[in-house]
PDB file of N, CA and C in Angstrom:
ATOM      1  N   UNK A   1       1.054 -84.546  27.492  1.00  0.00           N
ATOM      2  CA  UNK A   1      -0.220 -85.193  27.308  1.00  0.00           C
ATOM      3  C   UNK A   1      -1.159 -84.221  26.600  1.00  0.00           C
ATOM      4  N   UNK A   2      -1.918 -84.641  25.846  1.00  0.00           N
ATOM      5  CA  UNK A   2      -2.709 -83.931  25.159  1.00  0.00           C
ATOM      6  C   UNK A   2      -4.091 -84.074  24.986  1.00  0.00           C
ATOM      7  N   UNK A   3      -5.319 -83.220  25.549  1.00  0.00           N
ATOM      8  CA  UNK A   3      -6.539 -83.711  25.667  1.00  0.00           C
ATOM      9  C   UNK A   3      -7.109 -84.257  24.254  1.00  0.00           C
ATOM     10  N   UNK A   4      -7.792 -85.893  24.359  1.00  0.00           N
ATOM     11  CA  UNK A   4      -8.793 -86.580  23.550  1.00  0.00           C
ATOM     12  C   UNK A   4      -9.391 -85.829  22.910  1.00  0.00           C
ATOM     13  N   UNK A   5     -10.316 -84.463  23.438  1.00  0.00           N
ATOM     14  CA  UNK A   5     -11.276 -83.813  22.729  1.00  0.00           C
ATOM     15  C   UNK A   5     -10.760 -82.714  21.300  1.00  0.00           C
ATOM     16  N   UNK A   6      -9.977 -81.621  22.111  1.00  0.00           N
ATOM     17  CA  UNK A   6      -9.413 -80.237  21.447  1.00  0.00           C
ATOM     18  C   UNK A   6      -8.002 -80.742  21.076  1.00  0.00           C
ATOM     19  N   UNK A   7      -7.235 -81.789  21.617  1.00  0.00           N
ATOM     20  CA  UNK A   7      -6.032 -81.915  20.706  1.00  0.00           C
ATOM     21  C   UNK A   7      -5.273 -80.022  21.594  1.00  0.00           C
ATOM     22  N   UNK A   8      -5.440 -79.838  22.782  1.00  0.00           N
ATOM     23  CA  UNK A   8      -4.696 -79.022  23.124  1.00  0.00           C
ATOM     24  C   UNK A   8      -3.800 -79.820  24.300  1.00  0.00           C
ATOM     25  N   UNK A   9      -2.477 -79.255  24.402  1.00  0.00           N
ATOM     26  CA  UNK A   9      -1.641 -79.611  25.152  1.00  0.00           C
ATOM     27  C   UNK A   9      -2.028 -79.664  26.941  1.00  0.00           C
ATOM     28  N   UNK A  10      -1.958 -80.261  27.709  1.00  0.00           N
ATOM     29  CA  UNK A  10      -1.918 -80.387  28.980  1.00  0.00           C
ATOM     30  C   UNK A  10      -1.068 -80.379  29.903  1.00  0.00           C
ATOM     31  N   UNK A  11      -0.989 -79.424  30.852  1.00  0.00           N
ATOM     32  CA  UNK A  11       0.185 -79.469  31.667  1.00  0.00           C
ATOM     33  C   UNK A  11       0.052 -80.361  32.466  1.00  0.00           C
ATOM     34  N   UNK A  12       1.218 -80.845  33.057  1.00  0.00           N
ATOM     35  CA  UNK A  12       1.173 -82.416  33.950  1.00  0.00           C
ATOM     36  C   UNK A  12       0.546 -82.491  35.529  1.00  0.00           C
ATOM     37  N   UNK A  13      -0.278 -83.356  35.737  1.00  0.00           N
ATOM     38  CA  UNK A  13      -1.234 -82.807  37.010  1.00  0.00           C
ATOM     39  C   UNK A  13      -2.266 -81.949  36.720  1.00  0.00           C
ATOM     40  N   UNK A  14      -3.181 -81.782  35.827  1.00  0.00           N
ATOM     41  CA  UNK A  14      -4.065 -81.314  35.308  1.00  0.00           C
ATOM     42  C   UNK A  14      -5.082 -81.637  34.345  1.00  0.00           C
ATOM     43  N   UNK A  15      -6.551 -81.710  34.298  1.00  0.00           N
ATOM     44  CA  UNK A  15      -7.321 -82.146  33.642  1.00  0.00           C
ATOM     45  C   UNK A  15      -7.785 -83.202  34.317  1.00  0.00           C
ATOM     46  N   UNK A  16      -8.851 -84.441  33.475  1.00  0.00           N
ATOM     47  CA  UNK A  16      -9.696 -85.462  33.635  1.00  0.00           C
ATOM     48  C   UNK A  16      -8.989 -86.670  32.908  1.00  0.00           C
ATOM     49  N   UNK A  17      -9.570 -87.593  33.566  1.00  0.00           N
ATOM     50  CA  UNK A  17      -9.130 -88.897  32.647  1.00  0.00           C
ATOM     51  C   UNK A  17     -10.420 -89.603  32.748  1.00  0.00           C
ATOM     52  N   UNK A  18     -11.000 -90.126  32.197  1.00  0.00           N
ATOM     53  CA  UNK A  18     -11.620 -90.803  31.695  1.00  0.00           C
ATOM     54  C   UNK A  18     -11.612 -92.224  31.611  1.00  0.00           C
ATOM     55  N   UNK A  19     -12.222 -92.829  31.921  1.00  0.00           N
ATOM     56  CA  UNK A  19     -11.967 -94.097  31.509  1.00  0.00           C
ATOM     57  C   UNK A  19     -13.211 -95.101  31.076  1.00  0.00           C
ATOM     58  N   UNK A  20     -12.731 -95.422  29.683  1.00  0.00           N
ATOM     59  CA  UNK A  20     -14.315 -96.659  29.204  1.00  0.00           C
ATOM     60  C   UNK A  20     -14.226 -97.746  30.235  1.00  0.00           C
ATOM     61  N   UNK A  21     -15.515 -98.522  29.566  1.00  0.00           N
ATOM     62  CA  UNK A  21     -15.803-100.274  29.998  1.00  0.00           C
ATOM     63  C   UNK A  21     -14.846-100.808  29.392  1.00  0.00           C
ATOM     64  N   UNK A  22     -13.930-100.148  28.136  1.00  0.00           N
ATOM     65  CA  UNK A  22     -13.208-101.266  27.570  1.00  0.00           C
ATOM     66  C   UNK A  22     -12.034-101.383  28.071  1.00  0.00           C
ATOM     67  N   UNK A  23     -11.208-100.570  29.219  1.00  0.00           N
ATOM     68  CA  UNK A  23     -10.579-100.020  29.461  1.00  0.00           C
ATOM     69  C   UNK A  23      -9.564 -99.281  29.061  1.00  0.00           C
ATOM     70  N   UNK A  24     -10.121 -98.339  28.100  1.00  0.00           N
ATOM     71  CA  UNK A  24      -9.304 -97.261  27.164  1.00  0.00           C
ATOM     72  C   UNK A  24      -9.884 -96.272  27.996  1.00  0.00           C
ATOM     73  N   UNK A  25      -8.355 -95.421  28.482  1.00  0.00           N
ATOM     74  CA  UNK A  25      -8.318 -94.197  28.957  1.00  0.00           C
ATOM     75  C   UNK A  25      -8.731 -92.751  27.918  1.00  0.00           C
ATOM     76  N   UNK A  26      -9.379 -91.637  28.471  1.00  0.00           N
ATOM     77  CA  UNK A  26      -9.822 -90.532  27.459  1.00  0.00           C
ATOM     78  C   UNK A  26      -9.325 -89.259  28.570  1.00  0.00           C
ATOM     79  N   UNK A  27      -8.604 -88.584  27.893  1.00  0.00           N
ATOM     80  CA  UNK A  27      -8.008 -87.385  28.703  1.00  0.00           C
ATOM     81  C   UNK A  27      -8.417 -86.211  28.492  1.00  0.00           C
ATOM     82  N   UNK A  28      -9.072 -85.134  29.117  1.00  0.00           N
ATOM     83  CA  UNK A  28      -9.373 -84.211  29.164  1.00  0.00           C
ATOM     84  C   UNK A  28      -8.868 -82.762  29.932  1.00  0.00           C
ATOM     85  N   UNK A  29      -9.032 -82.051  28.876  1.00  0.00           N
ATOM     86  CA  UNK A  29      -8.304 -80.377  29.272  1.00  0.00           C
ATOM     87  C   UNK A  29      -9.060 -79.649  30.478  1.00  0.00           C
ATOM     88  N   UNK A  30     -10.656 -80.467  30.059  1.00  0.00           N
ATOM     89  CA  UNK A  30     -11.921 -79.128  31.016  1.00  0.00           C
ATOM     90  C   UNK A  30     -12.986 -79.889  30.942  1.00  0.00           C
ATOM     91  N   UNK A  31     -13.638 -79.673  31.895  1.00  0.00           N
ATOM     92  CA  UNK A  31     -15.269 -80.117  31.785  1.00  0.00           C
ATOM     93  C   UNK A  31     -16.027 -79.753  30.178  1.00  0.00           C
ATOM     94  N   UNK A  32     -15.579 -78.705  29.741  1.00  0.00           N
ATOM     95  CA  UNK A  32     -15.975 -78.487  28.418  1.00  0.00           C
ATOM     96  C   UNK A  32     -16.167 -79.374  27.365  1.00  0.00           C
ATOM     97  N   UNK A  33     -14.891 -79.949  27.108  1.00  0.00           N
ATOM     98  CA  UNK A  33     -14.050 -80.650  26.868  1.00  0.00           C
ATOM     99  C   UNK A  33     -14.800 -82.082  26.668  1.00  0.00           C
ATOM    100  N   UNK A  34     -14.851 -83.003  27.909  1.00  0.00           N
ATOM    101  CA  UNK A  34     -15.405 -84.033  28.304  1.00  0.00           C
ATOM    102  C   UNK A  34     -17.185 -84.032  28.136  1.00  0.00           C
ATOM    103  N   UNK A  35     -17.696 -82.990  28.441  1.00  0.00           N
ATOM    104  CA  UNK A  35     -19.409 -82.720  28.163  1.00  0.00           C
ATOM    105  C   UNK A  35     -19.339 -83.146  26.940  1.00  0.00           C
ATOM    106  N   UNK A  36     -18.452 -82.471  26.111  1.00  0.00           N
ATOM    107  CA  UNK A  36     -19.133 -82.397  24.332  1.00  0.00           C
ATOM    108  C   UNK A  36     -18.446 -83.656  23.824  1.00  0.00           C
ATOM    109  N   UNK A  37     -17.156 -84.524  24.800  1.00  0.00           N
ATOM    110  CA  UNK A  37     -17.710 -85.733  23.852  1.00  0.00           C
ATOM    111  C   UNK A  37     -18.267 -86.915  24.828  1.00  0.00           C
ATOM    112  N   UNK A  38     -18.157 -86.850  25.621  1.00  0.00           N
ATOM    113  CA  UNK A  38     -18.569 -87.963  26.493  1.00  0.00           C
ATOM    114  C   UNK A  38     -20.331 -88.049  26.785  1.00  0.00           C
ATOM    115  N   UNK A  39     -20.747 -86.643  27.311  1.00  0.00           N
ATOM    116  CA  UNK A  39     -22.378 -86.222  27.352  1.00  0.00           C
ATOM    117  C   UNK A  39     -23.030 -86.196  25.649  1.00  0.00           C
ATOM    118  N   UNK A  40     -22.008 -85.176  24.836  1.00  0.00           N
ATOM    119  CA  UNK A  40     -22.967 -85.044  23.985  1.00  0.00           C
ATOM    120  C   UNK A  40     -22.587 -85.642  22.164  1.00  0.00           C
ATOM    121  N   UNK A  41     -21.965 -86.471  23.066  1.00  0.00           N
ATOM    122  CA  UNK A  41     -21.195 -87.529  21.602  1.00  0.00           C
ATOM    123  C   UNK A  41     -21.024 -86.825  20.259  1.00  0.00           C
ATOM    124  N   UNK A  42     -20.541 -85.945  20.503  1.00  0.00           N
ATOM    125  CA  UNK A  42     -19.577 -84.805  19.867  1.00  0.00           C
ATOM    126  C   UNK A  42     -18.168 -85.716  18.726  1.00  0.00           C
ATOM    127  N   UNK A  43     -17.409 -84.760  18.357  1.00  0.00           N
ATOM    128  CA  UNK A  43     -16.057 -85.470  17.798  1.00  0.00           C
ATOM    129  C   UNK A  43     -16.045 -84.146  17.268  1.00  0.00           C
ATOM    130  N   UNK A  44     -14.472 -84.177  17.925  1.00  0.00           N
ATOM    131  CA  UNK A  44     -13.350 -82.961  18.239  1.00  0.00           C
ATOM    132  C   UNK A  44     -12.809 -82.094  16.961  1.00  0.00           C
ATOM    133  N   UNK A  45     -13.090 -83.122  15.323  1.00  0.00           N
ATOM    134  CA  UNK A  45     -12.838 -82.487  14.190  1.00  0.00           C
ATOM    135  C   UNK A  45     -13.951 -81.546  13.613  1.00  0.00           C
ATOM    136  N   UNK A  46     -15.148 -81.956  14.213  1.00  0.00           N
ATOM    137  CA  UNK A  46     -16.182 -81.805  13.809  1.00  0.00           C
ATOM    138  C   UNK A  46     -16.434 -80.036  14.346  1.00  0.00           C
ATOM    139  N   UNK A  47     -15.973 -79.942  15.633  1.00  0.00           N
ATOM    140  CA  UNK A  47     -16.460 -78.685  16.482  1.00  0.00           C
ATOM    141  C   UNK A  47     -15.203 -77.345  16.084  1.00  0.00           C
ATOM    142  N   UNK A  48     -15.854 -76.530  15.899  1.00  0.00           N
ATOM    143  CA  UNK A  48     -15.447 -75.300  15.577  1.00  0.00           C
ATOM    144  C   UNK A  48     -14.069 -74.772  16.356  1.00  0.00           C
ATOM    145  N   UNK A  49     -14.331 -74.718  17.532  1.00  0.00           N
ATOM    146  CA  UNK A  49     -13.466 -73.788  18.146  1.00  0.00           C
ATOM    147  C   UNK A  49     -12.047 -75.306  18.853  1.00  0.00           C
ATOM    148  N   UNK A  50     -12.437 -76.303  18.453  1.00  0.00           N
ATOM    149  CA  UNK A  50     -11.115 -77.068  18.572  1.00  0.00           C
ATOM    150  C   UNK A  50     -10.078 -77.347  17.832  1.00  0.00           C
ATOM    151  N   UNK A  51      -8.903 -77.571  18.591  1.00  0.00           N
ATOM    152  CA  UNK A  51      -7.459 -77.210  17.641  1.00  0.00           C
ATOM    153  C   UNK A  51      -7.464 -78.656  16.083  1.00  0.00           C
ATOM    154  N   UNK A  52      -8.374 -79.424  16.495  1.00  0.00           N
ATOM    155  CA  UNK A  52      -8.270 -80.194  15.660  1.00  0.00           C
ATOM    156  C   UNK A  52      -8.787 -79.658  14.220  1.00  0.00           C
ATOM    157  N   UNK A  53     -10.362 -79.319  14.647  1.00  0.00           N
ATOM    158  CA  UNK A  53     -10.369 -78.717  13.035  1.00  0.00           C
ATOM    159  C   UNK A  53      -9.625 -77.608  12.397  1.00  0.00           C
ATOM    160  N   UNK A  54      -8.732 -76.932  13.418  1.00  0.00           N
ATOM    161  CA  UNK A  54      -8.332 -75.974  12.596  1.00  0.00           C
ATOM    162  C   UNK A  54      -6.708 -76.491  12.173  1.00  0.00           C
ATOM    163  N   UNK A  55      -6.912 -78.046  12.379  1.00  0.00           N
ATOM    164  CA  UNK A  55      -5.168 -78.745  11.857  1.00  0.00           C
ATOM    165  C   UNK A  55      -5.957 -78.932  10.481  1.00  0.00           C
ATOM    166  N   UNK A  56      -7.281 -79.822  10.684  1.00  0.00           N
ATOM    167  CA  UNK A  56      -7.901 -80.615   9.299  1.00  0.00           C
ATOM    168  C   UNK A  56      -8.312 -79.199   8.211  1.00  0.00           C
ATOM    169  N   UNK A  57      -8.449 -77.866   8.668  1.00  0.00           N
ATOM    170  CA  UNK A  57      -8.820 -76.960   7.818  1.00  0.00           C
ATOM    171  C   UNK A  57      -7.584 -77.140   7.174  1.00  0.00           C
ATOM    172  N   UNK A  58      -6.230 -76.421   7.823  1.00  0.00           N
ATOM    173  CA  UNK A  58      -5.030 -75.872   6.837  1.00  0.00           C
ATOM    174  C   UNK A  58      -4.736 -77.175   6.443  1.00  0.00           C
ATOM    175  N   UNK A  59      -5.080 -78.199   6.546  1.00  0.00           N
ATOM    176  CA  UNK A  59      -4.149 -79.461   5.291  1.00  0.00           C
ATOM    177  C   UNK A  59      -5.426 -79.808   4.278  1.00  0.00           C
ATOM    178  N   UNK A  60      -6.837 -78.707   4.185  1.00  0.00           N
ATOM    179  CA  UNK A  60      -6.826 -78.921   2.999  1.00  0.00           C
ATOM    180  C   UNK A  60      -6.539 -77.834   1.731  1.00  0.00           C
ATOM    181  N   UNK A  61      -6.606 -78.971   0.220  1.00  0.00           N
ATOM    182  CA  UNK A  61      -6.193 -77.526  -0.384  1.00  0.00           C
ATOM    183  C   UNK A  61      -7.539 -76.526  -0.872  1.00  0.00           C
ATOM    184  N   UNK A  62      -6.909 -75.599  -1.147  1.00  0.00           N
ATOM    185  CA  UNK A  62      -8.194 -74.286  -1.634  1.00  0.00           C
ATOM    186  C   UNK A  62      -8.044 -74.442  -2.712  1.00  0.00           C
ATOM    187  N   UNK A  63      -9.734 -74.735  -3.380  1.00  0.00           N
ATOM    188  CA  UNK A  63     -10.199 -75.568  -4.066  1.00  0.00           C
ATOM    189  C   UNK A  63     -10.882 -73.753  -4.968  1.00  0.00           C
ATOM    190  N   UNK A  64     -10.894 -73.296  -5.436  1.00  0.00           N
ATOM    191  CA  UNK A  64     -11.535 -72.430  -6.487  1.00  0.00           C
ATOM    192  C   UNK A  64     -12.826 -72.722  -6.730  1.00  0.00           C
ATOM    193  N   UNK A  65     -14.022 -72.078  -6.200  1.00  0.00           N
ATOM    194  CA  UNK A  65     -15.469 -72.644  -6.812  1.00  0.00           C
ATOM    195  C   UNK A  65     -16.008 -71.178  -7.532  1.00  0.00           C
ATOM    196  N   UNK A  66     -15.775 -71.851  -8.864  1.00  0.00           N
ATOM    197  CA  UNK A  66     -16.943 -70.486 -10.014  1.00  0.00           C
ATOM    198  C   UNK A  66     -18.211 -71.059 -10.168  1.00  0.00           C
ATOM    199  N   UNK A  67     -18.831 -69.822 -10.306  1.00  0.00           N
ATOM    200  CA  UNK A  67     -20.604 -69.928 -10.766  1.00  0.00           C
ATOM    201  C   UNK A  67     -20.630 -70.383 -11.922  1.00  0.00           C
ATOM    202  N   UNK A  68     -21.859 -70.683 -12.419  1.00  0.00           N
ATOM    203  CA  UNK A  68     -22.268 -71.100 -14.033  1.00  0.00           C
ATOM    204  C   UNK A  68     -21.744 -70.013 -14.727  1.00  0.00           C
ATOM    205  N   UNK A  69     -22.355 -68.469 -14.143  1.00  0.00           N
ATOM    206  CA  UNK A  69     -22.104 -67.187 -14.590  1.00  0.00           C
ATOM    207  C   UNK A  69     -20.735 -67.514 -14.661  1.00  0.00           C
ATOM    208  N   UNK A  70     -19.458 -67.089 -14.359  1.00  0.00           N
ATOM    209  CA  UNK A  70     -18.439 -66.903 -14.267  1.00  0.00           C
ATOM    210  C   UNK A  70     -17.557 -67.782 -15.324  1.00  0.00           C
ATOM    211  N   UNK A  71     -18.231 -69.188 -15.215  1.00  0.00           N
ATOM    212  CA  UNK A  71     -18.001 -69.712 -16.767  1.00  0.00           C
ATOM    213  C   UNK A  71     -18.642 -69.949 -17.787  1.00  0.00           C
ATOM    214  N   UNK A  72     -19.546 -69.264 -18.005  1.00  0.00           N
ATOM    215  CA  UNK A  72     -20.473 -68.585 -19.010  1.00  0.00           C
ATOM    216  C   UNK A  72     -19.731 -67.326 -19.819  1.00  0.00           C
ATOM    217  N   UNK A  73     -18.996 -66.243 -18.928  1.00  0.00           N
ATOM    218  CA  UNK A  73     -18.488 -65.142 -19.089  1.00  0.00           C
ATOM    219  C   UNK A  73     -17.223 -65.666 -19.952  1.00  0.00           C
ATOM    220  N   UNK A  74     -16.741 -66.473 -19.267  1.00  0.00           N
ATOM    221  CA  UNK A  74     -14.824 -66.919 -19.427  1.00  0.00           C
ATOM    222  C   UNK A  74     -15.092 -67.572 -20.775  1.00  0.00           C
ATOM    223  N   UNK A  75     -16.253 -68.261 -21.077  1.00  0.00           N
ATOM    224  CA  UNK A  75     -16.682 -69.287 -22.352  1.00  0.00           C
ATOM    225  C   UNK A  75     -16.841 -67.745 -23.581  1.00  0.00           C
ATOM    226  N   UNK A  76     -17.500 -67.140 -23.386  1.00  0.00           N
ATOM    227  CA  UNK A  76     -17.762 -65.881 -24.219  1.00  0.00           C
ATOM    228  C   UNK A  76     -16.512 -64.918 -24.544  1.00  0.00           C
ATOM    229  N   UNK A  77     -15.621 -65.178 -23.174  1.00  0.00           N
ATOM    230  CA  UNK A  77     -14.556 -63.599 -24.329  1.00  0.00           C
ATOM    231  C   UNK A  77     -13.642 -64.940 -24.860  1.00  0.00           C
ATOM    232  N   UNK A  78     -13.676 -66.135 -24.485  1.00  0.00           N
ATOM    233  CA  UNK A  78     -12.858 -66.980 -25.384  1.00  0.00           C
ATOM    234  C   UNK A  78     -12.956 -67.274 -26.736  1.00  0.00           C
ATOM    235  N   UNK A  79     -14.467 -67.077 -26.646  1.00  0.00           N
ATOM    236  CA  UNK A  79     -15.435 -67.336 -28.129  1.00  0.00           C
ATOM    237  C   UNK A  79     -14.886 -65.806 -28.984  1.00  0.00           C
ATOM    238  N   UNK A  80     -14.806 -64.922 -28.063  1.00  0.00           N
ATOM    239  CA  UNK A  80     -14.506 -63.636 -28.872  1.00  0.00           C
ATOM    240  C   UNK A  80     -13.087 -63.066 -29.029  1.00  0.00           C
ATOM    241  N   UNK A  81     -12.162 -63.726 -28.605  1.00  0.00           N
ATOM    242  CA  UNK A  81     -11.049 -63.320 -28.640  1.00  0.00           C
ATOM    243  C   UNK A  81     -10.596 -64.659 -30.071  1.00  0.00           C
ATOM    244  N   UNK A  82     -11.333 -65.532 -30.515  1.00  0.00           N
ATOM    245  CA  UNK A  82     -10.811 -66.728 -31.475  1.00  0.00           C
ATOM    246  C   UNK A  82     -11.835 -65.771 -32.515  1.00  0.00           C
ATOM    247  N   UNK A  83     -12.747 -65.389 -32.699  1.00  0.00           N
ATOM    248  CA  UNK A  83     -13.472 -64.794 -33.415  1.00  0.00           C
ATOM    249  C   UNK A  83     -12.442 -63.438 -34.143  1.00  0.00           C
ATOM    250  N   UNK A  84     -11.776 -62.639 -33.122  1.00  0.00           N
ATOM    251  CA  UNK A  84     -11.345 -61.414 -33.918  1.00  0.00           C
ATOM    252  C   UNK A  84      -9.991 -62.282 -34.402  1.00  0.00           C
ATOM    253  N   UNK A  85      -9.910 -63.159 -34.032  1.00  0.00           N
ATOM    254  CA  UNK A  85      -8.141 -63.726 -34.606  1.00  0.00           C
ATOM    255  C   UNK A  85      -8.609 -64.116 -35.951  1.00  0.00           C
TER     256      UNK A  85
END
């Protein structure tokens, strides 16, 4: 079983369960856990130190961001390397 919030594993006989008005069950690792989404309507991708965002970090890709500068520079020795040819 695996807690709703952090997406961390649960050993059996352990943790919270939860349960809505709709009757959908919500499972929890820790009071921690359950505060930040149940009290403080949180979501588990969103928060730093849960295993979820750090699944949604590594599946994305690394994306390269240059300054204006940097292709300003790259535009200029291109201009000057077609210039001495």
């Amino acid at each position: 079983m695996f807690c709703t919030f952090c997406n961390r594993e649960m050993p059996k006989g352990t943790g919270e369960i939860y349960v809505l008005d709709d009757g959908t069950t919500l499972s929890f690792c820790s009071s921690k856990c359950k505060n930040n989404q149940v009290g403080l309507k949180r979501e588990g991708r969103l928060v730093k130190w849960t295993s979820k965002t750090l699944i949604l970090s590594s599946e994305k890709k690394e994306v390269k961001k240059e300054s204006a500068l940097a292709k300003e520079i790259e535009k200029k020795l291109a201009d000057n390397k077609s210039a001495k040819k």
